[in-house]
PDB file of N, CA and C in Angstrom:
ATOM      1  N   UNK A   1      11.277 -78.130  -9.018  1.00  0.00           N
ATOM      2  CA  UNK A   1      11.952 -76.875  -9.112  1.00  0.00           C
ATOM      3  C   UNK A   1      11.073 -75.863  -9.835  1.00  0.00           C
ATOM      4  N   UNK A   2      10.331 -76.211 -11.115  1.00  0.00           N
ATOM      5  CA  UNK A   2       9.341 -75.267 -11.428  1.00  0.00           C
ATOM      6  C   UNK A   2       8.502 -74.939 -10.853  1.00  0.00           C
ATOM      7  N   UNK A   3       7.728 -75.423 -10.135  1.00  0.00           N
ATOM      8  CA  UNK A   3       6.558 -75.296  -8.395  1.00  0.00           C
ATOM      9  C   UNK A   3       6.849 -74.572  -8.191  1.00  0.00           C
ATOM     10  N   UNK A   4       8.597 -74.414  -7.191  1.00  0.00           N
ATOM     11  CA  UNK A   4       9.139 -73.034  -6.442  1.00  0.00           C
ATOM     12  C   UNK A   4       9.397 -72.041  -7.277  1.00  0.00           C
ATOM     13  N   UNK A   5       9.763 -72.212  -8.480  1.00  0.00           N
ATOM     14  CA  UNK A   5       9.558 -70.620  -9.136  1.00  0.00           C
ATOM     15  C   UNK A   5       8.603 -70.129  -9.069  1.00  0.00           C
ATOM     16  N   UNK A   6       7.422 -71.153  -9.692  1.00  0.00           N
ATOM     17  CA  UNK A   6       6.071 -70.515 -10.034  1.00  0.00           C
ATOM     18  C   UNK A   6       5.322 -70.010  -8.609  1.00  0.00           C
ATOM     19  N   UNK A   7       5.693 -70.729  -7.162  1.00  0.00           N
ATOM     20  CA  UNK A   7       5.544 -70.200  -6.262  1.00  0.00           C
ATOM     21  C   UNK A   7       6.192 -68.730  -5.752  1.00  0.00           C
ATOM     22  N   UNK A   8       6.930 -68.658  -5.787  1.00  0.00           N
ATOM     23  CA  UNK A   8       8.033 -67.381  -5.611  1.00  0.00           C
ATOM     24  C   UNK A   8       7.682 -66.237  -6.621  1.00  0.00           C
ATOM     25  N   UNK A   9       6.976 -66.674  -7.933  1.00  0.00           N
ATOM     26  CA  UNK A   9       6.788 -65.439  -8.661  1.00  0.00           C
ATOM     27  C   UNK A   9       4.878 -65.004  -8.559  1.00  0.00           C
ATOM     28  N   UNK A  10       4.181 -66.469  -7.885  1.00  0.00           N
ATOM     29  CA  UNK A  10       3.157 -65.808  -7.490  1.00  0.00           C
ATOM     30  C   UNK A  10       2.980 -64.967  -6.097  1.00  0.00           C
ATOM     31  N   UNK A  11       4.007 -65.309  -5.428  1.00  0.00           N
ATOM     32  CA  UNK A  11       4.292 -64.571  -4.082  1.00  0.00           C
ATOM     33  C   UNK A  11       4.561 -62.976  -4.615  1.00  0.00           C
ATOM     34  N   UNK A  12       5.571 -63.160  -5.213  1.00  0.00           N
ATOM     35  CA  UNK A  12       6.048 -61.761  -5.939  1.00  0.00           C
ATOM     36  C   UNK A  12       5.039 -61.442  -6.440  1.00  0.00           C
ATOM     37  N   UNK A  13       3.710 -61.355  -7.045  1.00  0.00           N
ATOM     38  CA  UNK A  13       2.985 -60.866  -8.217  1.00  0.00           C
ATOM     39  C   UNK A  13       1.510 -59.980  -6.732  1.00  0.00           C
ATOM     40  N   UNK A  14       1.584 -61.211  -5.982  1.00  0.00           N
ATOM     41  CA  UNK A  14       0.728 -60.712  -4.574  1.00  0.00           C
ATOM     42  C   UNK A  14       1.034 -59.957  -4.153  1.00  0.00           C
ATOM     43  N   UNK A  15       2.272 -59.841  -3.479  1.00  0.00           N
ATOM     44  CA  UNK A  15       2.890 -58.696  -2.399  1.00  0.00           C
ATOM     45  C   UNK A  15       2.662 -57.558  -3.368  1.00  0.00           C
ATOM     46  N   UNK A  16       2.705 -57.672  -4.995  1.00  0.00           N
ATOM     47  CA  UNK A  16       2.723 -56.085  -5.882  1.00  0.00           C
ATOM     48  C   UNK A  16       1.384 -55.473  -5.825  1.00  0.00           C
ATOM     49  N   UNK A  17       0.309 -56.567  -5.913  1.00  0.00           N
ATOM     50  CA  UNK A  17      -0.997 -56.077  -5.849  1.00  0.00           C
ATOM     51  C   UNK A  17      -1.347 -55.994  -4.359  1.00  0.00           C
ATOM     52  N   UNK A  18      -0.997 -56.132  -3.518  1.00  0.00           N
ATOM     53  CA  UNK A  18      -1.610 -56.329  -2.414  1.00  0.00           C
ATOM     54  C   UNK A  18      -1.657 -54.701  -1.761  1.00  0.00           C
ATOM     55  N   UNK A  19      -2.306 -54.231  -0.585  1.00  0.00           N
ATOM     56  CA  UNK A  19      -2.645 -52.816   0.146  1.00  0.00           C
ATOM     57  C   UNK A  19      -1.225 -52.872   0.661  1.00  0.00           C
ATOM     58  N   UNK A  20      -0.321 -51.703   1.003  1.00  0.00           N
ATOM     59  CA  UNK A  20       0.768 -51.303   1.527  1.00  0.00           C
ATOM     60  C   UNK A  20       0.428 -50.482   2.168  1.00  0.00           C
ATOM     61  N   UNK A  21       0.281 -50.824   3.909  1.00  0.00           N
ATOM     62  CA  UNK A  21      -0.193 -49.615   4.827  1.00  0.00           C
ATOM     63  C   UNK A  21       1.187 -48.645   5.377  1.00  0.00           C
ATOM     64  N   UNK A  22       0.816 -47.631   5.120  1.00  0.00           N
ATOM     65  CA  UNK A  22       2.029 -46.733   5.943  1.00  0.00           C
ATOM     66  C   UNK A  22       1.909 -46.781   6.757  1.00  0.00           C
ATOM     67  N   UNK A  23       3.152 -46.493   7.743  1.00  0.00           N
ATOM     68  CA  UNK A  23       3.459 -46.500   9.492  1.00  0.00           C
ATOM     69  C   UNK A  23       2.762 -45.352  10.171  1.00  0.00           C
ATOM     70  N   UNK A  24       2.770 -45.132  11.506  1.00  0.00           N
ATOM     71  CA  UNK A  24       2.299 -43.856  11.759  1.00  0.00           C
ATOM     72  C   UNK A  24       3.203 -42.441  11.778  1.00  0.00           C
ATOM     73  N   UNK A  25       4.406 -43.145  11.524  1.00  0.00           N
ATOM     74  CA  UNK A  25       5.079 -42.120  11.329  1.00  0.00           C
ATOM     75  C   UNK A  25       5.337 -40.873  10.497  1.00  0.00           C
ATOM     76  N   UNK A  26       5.164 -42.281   8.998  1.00  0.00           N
ATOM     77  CA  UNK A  26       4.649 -41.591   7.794  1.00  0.00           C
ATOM     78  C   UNK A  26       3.529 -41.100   7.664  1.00  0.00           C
ATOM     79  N   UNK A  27       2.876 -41.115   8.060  1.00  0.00           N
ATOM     80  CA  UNK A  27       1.050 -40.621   8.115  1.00  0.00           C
ATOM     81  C   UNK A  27       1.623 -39.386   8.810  1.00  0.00           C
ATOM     82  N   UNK A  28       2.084 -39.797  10.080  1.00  0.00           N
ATOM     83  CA  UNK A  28       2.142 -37.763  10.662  1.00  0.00           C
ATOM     84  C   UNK A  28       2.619 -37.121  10.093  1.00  0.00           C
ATOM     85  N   UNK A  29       4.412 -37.950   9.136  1.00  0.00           N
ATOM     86  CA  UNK A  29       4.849 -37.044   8.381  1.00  0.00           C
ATOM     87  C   UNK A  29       3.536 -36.003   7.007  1.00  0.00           C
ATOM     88  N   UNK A  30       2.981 -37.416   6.178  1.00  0.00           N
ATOM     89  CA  UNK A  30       2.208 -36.636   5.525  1.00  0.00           C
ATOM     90  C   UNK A  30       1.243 -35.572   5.892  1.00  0.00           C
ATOM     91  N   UNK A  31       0.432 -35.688   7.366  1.00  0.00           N
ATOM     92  CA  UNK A  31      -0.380 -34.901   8.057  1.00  0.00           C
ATOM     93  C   UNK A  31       0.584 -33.387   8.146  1.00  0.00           C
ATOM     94  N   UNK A  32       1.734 -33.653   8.483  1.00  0.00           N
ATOM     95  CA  UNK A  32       2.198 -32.262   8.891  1.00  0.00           C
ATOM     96  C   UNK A  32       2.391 -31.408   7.719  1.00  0.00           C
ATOM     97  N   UNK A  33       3.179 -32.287   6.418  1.00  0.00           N
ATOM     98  CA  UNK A  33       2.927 -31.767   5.088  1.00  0.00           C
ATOM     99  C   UNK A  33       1.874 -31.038   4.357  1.00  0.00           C
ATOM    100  N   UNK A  34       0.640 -31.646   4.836  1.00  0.00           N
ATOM    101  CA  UNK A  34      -0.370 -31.392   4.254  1.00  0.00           C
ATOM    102  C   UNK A  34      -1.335 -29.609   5.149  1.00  0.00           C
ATOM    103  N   UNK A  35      -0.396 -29.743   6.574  1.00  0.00           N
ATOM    104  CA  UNK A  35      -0.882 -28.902   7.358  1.00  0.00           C
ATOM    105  C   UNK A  35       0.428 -27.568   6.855  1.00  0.00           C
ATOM    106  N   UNK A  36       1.306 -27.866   6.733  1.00  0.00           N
ATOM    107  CA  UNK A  36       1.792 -26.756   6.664  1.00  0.00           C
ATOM    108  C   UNK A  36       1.624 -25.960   5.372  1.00  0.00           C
ATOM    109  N   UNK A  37       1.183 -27.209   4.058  1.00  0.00           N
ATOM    110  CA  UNK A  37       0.647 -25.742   3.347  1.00  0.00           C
ATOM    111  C   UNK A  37      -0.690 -25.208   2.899  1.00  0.00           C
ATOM    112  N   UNK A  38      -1.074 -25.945   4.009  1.00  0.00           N
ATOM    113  CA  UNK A  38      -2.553 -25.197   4.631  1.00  0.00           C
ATOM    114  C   UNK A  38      -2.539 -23.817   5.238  1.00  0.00           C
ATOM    115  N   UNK A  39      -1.521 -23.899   5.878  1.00  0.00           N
ATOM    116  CA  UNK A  39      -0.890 -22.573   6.944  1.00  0.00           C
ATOM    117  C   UNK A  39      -0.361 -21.721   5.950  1.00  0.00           C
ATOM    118  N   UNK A  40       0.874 -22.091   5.000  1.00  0.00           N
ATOM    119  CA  UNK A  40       0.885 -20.866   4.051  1.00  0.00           C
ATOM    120  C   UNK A  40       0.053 -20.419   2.862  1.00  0.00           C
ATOM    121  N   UNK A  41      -0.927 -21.295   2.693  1.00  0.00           N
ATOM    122  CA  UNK A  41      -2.110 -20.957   1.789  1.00  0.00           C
ATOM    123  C   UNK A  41      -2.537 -19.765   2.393  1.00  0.00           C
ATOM    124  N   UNK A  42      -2.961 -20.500   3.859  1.00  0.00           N
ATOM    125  CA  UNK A  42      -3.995 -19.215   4.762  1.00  0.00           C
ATOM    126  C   UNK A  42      -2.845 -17.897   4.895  1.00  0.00           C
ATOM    127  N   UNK A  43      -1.552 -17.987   4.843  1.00  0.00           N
ATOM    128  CA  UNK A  43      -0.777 -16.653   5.130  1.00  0.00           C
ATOM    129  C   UNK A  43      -0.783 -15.873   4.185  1.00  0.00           C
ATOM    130  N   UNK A  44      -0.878 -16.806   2.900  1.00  0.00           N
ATOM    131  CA  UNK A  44      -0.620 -15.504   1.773  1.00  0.00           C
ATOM    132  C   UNK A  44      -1.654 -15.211   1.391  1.00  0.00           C
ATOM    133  N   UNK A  45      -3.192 -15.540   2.011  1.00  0.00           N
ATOM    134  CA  UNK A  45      -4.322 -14.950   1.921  1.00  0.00           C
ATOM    135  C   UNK A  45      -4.211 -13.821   2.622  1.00  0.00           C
ATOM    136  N   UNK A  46      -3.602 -13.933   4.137  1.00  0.00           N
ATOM    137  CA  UNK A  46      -3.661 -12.918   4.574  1.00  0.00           C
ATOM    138  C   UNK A  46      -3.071 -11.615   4.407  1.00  0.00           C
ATOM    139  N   UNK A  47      -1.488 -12.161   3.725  1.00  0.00           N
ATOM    140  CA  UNK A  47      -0.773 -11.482   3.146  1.00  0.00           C
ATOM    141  C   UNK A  47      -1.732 -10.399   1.948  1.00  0.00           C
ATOM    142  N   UNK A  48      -2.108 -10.648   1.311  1.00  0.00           N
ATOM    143  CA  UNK A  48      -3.091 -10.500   0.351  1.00  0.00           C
ATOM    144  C   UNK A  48      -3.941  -9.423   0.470  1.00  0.00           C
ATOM    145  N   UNK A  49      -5.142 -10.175   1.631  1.00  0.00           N
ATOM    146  CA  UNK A  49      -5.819  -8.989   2.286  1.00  0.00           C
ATOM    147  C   UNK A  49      -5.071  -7.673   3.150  1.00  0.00           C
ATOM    148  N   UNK A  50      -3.888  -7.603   3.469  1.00  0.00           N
ATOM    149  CA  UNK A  50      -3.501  -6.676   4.150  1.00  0.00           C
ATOM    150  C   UNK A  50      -2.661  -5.656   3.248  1.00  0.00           C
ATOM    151  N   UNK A  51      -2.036  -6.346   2.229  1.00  0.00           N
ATOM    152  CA  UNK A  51      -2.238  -5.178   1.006  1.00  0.00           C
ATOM    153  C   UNK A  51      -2.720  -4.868   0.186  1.00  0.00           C
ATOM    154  N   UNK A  52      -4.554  -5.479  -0.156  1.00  0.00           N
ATOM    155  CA  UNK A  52      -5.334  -4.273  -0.114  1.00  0.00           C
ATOM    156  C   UNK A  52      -5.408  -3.289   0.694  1.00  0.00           C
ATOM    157  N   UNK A  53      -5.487  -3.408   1.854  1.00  0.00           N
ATOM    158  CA  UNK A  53      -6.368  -2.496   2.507  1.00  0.00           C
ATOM    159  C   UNK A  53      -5.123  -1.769   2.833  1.00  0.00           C
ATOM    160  N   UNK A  54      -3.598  -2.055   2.555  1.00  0.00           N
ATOM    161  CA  UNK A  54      -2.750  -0.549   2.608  1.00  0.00           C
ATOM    162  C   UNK A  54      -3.100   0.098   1.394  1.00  0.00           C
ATOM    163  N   UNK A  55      -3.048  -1.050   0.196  1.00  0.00           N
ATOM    164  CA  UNK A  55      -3.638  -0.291  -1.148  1.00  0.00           C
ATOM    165  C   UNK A  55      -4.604   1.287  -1.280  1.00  0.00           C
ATOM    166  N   UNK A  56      -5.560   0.359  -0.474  1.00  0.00           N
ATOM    167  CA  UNK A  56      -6.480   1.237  -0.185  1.00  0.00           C
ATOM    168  C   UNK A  56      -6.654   2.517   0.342  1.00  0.00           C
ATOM    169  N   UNK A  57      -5.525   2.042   1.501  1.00  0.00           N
ATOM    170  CA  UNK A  57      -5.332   3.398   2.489  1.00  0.00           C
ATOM    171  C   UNK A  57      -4.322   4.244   1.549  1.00  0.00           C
ATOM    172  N   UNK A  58      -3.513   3.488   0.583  1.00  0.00           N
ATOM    173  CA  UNK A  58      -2.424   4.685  -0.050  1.00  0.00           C
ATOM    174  C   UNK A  58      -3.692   5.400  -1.041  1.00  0.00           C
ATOM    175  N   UNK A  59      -4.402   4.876  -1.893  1.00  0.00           N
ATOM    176  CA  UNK A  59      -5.350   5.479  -2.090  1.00  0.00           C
ATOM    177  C   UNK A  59      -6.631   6.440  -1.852  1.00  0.00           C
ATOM    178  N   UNK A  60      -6.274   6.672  -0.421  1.00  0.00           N
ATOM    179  CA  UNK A  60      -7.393   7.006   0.099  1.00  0.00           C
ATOM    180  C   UNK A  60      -6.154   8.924   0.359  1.00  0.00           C
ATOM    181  N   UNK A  61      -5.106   8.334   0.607  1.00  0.00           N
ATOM    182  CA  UNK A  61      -3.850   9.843   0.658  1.00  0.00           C
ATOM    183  C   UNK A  61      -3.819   9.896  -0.414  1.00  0.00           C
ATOM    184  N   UNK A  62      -3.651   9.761  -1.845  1.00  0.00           N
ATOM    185  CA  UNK A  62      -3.533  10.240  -2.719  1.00  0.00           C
ATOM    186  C   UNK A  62      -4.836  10.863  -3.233  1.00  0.00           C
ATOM    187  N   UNK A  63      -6.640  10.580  -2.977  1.00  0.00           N
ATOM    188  CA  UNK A  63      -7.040  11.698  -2.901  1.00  0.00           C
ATOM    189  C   UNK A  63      -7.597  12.215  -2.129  1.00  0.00           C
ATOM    190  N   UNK A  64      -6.631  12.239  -0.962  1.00  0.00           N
ATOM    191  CA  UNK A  64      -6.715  13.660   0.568  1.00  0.00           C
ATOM    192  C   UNK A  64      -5.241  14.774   0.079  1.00  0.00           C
ATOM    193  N   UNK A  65      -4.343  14.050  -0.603  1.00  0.00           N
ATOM    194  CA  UNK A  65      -3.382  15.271  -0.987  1.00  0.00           C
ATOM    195  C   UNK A  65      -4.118  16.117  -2.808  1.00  0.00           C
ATOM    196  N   UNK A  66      -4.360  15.245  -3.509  1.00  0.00           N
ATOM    197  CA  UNK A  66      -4.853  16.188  -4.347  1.00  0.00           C
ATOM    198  C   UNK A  66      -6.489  17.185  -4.119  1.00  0.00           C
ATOM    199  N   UNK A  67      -6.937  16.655  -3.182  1.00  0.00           N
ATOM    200  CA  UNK A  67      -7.851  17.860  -2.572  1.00  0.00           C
ATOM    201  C   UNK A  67      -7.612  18.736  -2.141  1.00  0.00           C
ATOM    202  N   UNK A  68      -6.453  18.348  -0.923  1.00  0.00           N
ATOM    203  CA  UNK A  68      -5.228  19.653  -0.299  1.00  0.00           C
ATOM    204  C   UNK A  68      -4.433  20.201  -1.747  1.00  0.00           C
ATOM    205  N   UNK A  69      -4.275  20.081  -2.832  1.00  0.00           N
ATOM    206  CA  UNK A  69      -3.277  20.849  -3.693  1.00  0.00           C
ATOM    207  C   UNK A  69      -4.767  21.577  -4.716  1.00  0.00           C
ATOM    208  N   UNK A  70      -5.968  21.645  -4.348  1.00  0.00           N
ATOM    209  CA  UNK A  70      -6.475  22.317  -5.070  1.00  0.00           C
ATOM    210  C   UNK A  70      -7.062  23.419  -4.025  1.00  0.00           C
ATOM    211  N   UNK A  71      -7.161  22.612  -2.656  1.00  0.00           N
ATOM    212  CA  UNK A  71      -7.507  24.022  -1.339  1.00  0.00           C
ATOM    213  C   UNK A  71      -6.487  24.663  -1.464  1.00  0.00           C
ATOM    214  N   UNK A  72      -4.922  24.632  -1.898  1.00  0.00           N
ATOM    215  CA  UNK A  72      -3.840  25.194  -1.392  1.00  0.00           C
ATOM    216  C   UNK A  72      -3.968  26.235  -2.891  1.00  0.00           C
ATOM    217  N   UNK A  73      -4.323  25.864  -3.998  1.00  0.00           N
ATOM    218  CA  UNK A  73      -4.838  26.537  -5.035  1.00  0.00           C
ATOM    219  C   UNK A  73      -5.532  27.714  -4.699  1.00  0.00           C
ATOM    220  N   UNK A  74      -6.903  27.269  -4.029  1.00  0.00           N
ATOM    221  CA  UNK A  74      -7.571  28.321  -3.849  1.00  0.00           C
ATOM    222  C   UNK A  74      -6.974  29.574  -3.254  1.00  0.00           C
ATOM    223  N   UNK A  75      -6.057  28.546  -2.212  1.00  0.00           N
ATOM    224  CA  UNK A  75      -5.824  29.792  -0.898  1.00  0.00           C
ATOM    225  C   UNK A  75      -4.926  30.108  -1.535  1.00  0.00           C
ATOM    226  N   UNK A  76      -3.981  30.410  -2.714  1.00  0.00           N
ATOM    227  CA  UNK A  76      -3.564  31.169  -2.935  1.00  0.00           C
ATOM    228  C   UNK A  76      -3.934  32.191  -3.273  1.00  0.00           C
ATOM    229  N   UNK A  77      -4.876  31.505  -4.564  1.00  0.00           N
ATOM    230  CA  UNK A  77      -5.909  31.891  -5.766  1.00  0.00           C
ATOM    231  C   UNK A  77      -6.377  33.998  -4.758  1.00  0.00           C
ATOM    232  N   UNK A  78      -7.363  33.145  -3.397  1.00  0.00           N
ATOM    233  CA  UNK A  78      -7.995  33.994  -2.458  1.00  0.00           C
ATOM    234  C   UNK A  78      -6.525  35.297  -2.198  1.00  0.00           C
ATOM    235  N   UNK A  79      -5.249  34.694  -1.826  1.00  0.00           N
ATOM    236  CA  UNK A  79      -3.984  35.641  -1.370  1.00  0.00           C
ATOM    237  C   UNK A  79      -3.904  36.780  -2.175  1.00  0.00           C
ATOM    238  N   UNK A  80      -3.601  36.333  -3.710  1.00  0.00           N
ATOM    239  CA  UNK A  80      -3.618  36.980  -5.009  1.00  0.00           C
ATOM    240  C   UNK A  80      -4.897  38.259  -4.821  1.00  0.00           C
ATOM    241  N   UNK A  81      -6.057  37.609  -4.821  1.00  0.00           N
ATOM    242  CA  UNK A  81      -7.092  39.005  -5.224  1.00  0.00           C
ATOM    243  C   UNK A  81      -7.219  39.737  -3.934  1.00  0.00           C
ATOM    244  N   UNK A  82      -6.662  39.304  -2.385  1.00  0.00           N
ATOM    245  CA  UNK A  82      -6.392  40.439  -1.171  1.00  0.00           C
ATOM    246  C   UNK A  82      -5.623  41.431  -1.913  1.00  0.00           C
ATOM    247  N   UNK A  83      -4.398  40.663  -2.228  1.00  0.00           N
ATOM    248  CA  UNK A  83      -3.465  41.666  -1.790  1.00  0.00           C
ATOM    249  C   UNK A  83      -3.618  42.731  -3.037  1.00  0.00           C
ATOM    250  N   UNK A  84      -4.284  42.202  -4.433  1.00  0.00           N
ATOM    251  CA  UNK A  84      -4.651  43.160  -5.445  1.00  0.00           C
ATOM    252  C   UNK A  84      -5.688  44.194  -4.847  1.00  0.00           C
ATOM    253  N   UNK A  85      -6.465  44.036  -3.806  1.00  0.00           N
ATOM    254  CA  UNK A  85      -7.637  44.674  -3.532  1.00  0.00           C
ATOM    255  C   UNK A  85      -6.840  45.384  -2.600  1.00  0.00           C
ATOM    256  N   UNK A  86      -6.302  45.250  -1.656  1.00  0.00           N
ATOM    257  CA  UNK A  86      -5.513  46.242  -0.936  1.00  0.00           C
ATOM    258  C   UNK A  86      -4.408  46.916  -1.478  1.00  0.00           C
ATOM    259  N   UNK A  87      -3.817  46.694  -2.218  1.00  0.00           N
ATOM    260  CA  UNK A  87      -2.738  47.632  -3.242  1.00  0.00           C
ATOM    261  C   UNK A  87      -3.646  48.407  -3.622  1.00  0.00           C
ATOM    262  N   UNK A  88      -5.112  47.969  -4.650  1.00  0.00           N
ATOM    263  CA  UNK A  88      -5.858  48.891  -4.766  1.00  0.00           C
ATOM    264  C   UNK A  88      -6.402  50.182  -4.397  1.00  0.00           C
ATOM    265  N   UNK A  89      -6.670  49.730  -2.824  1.00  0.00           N
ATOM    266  CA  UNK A  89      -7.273  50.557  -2.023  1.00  0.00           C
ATOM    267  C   UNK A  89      -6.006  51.300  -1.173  1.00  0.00           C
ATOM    268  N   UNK A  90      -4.742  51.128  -1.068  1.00  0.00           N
ATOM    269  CA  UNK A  90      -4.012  51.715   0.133  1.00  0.00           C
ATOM    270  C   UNK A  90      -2.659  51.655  -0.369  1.00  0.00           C
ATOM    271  N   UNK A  91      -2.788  50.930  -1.803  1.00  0.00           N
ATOM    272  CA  UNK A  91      -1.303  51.559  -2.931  1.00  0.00           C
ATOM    273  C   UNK A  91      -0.213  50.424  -2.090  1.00  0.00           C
ATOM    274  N   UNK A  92       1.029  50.308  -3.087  1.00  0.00           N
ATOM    275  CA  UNK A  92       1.629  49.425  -2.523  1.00  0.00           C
ATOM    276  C   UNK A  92       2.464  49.858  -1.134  1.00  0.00           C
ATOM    277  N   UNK A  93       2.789  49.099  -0.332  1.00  0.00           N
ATOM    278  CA  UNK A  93       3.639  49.187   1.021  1.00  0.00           C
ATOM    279  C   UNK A  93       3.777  47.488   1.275  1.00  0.00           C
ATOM    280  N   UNK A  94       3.885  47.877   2.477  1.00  0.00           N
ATOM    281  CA  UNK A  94       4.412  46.591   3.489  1.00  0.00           C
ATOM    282  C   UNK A  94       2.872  46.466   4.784  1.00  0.00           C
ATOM    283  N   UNK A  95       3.138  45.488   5.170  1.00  0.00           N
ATOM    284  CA  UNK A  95       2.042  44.812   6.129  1.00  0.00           C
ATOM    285  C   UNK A  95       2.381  44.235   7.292  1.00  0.00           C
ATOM    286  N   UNK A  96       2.571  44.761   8.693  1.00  0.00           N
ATOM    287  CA  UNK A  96       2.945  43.327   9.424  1.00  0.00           C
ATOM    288  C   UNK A  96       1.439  42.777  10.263  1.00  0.00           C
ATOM    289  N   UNK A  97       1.513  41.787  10.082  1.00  0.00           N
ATOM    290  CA  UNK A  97       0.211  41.239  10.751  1.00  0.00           C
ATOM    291  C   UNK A  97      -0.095  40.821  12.029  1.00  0.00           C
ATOM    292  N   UNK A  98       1.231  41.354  12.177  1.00  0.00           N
ATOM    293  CA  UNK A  98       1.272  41.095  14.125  1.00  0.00           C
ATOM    294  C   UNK A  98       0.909  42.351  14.430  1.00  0.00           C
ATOM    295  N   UNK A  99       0.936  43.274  14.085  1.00  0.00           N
ATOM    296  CA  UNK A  99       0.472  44.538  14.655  1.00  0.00           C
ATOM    297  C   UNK A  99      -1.007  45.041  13.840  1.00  0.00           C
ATOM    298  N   UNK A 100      -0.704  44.667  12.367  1.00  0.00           N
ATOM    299  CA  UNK A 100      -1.915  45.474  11.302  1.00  0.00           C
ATOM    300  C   UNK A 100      -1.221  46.824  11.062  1.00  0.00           C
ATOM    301  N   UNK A 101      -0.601  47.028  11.234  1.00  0.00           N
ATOM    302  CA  UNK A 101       0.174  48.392  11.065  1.00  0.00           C
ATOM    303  C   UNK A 101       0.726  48.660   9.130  1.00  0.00           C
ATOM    304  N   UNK A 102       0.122  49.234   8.605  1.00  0.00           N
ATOM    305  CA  UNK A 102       0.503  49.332   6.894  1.00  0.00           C
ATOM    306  C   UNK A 102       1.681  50.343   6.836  1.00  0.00           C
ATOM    307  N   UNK A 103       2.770  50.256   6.192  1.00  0.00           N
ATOM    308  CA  UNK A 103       3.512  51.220   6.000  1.00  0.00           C
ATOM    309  C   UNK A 103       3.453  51.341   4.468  1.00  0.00           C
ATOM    310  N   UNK A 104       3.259  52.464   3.580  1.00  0.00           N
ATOM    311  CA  UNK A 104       3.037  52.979   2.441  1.00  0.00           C
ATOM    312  C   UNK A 104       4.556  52.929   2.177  1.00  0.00           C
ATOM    313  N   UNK A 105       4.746  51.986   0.423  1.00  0.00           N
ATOM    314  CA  UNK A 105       6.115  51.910  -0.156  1.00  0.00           C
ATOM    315  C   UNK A 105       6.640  53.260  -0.382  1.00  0.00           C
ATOM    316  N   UNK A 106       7.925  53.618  -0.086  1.00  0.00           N
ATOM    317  CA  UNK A 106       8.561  55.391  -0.653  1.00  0.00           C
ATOM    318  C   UNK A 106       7.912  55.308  -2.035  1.00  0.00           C
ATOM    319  N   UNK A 107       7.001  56.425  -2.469  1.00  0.00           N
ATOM    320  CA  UNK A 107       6.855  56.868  -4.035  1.00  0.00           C
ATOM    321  C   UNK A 107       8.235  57.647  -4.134  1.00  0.00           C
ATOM    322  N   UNK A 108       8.471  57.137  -5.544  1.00  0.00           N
ATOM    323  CA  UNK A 108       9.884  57.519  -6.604  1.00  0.00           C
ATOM    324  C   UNK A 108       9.159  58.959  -7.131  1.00  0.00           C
ATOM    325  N   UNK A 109      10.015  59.964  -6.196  1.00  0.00           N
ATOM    326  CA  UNK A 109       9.858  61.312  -7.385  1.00  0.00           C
ATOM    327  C   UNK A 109      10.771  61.119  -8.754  1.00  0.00           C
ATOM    328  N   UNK A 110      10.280  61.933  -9.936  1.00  0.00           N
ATOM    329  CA  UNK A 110      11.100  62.048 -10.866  1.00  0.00           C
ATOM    330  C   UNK A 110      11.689  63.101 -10.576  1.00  0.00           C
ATOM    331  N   UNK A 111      12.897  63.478 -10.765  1.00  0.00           N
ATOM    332  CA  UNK A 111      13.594  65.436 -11.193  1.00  0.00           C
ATOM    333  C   UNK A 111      13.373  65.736 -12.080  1.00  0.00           C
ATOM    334  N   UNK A 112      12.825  67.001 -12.812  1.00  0.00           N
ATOM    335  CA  UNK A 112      12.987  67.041 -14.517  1.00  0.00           C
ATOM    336  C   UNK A 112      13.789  68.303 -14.097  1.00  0.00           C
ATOM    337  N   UNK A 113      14.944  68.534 -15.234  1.00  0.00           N
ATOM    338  CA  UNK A 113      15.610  69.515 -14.886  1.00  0.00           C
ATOM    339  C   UNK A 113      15.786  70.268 -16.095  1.00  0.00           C
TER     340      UNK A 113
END
């Protein structure tokens, strides 16, 4: 009776050390595991790279609008010293620019009485 124990617990002590091959089932399972977060590794790389390069592009409008808000500066800047130079020269009135036609503002007489 001690034989078969000592047999039965060297059986048991083998099967613990011994190689345990997985099925192929489990292997594809692990293969597919191992593939799918291969696939979202590679997505959120891509993810990644594609907002830089909106990054980039929002960066690239923020300075095309502050260039436009210092041309829009100028062109005012330029509006301002016309219309001082023509008040200058032809006193205040009105302008239409579809025709070019100037009409001179009514001058305010005083009465002194």
């Amino acid at each position: 009776m001690a034989v078969t124990e000592e047999s039965n617990l060297a059986k048991k002590v083998e099967e613990k050390t011994s190689e345990t091959k997985f099925t192929d089932e489990e292997l594809q399972s692990l293969r597919e595991l191992q593939d799918g977060y291969s696939e979202k590794s590679a997505q959120f790389g891509q993810l990644k790279v594609q907002k830089l390069l909106v990054q980039q592009q929002l960066d690239q409008l923020d300075n095309a609008k502050a260039k436009l808000e210092v041309e829009y500066g100028e062109v005012q800047e330029t509006e301002r010293k016309l219309v001082a130079d023509l008040n200058e020269k032809y006193g205040p009135g009105n302008l239409d620019p579809a025709t070019g036609v100037f009409t001179p503002a009514p001058v305010e007489t005083s009465e002194t009485t």
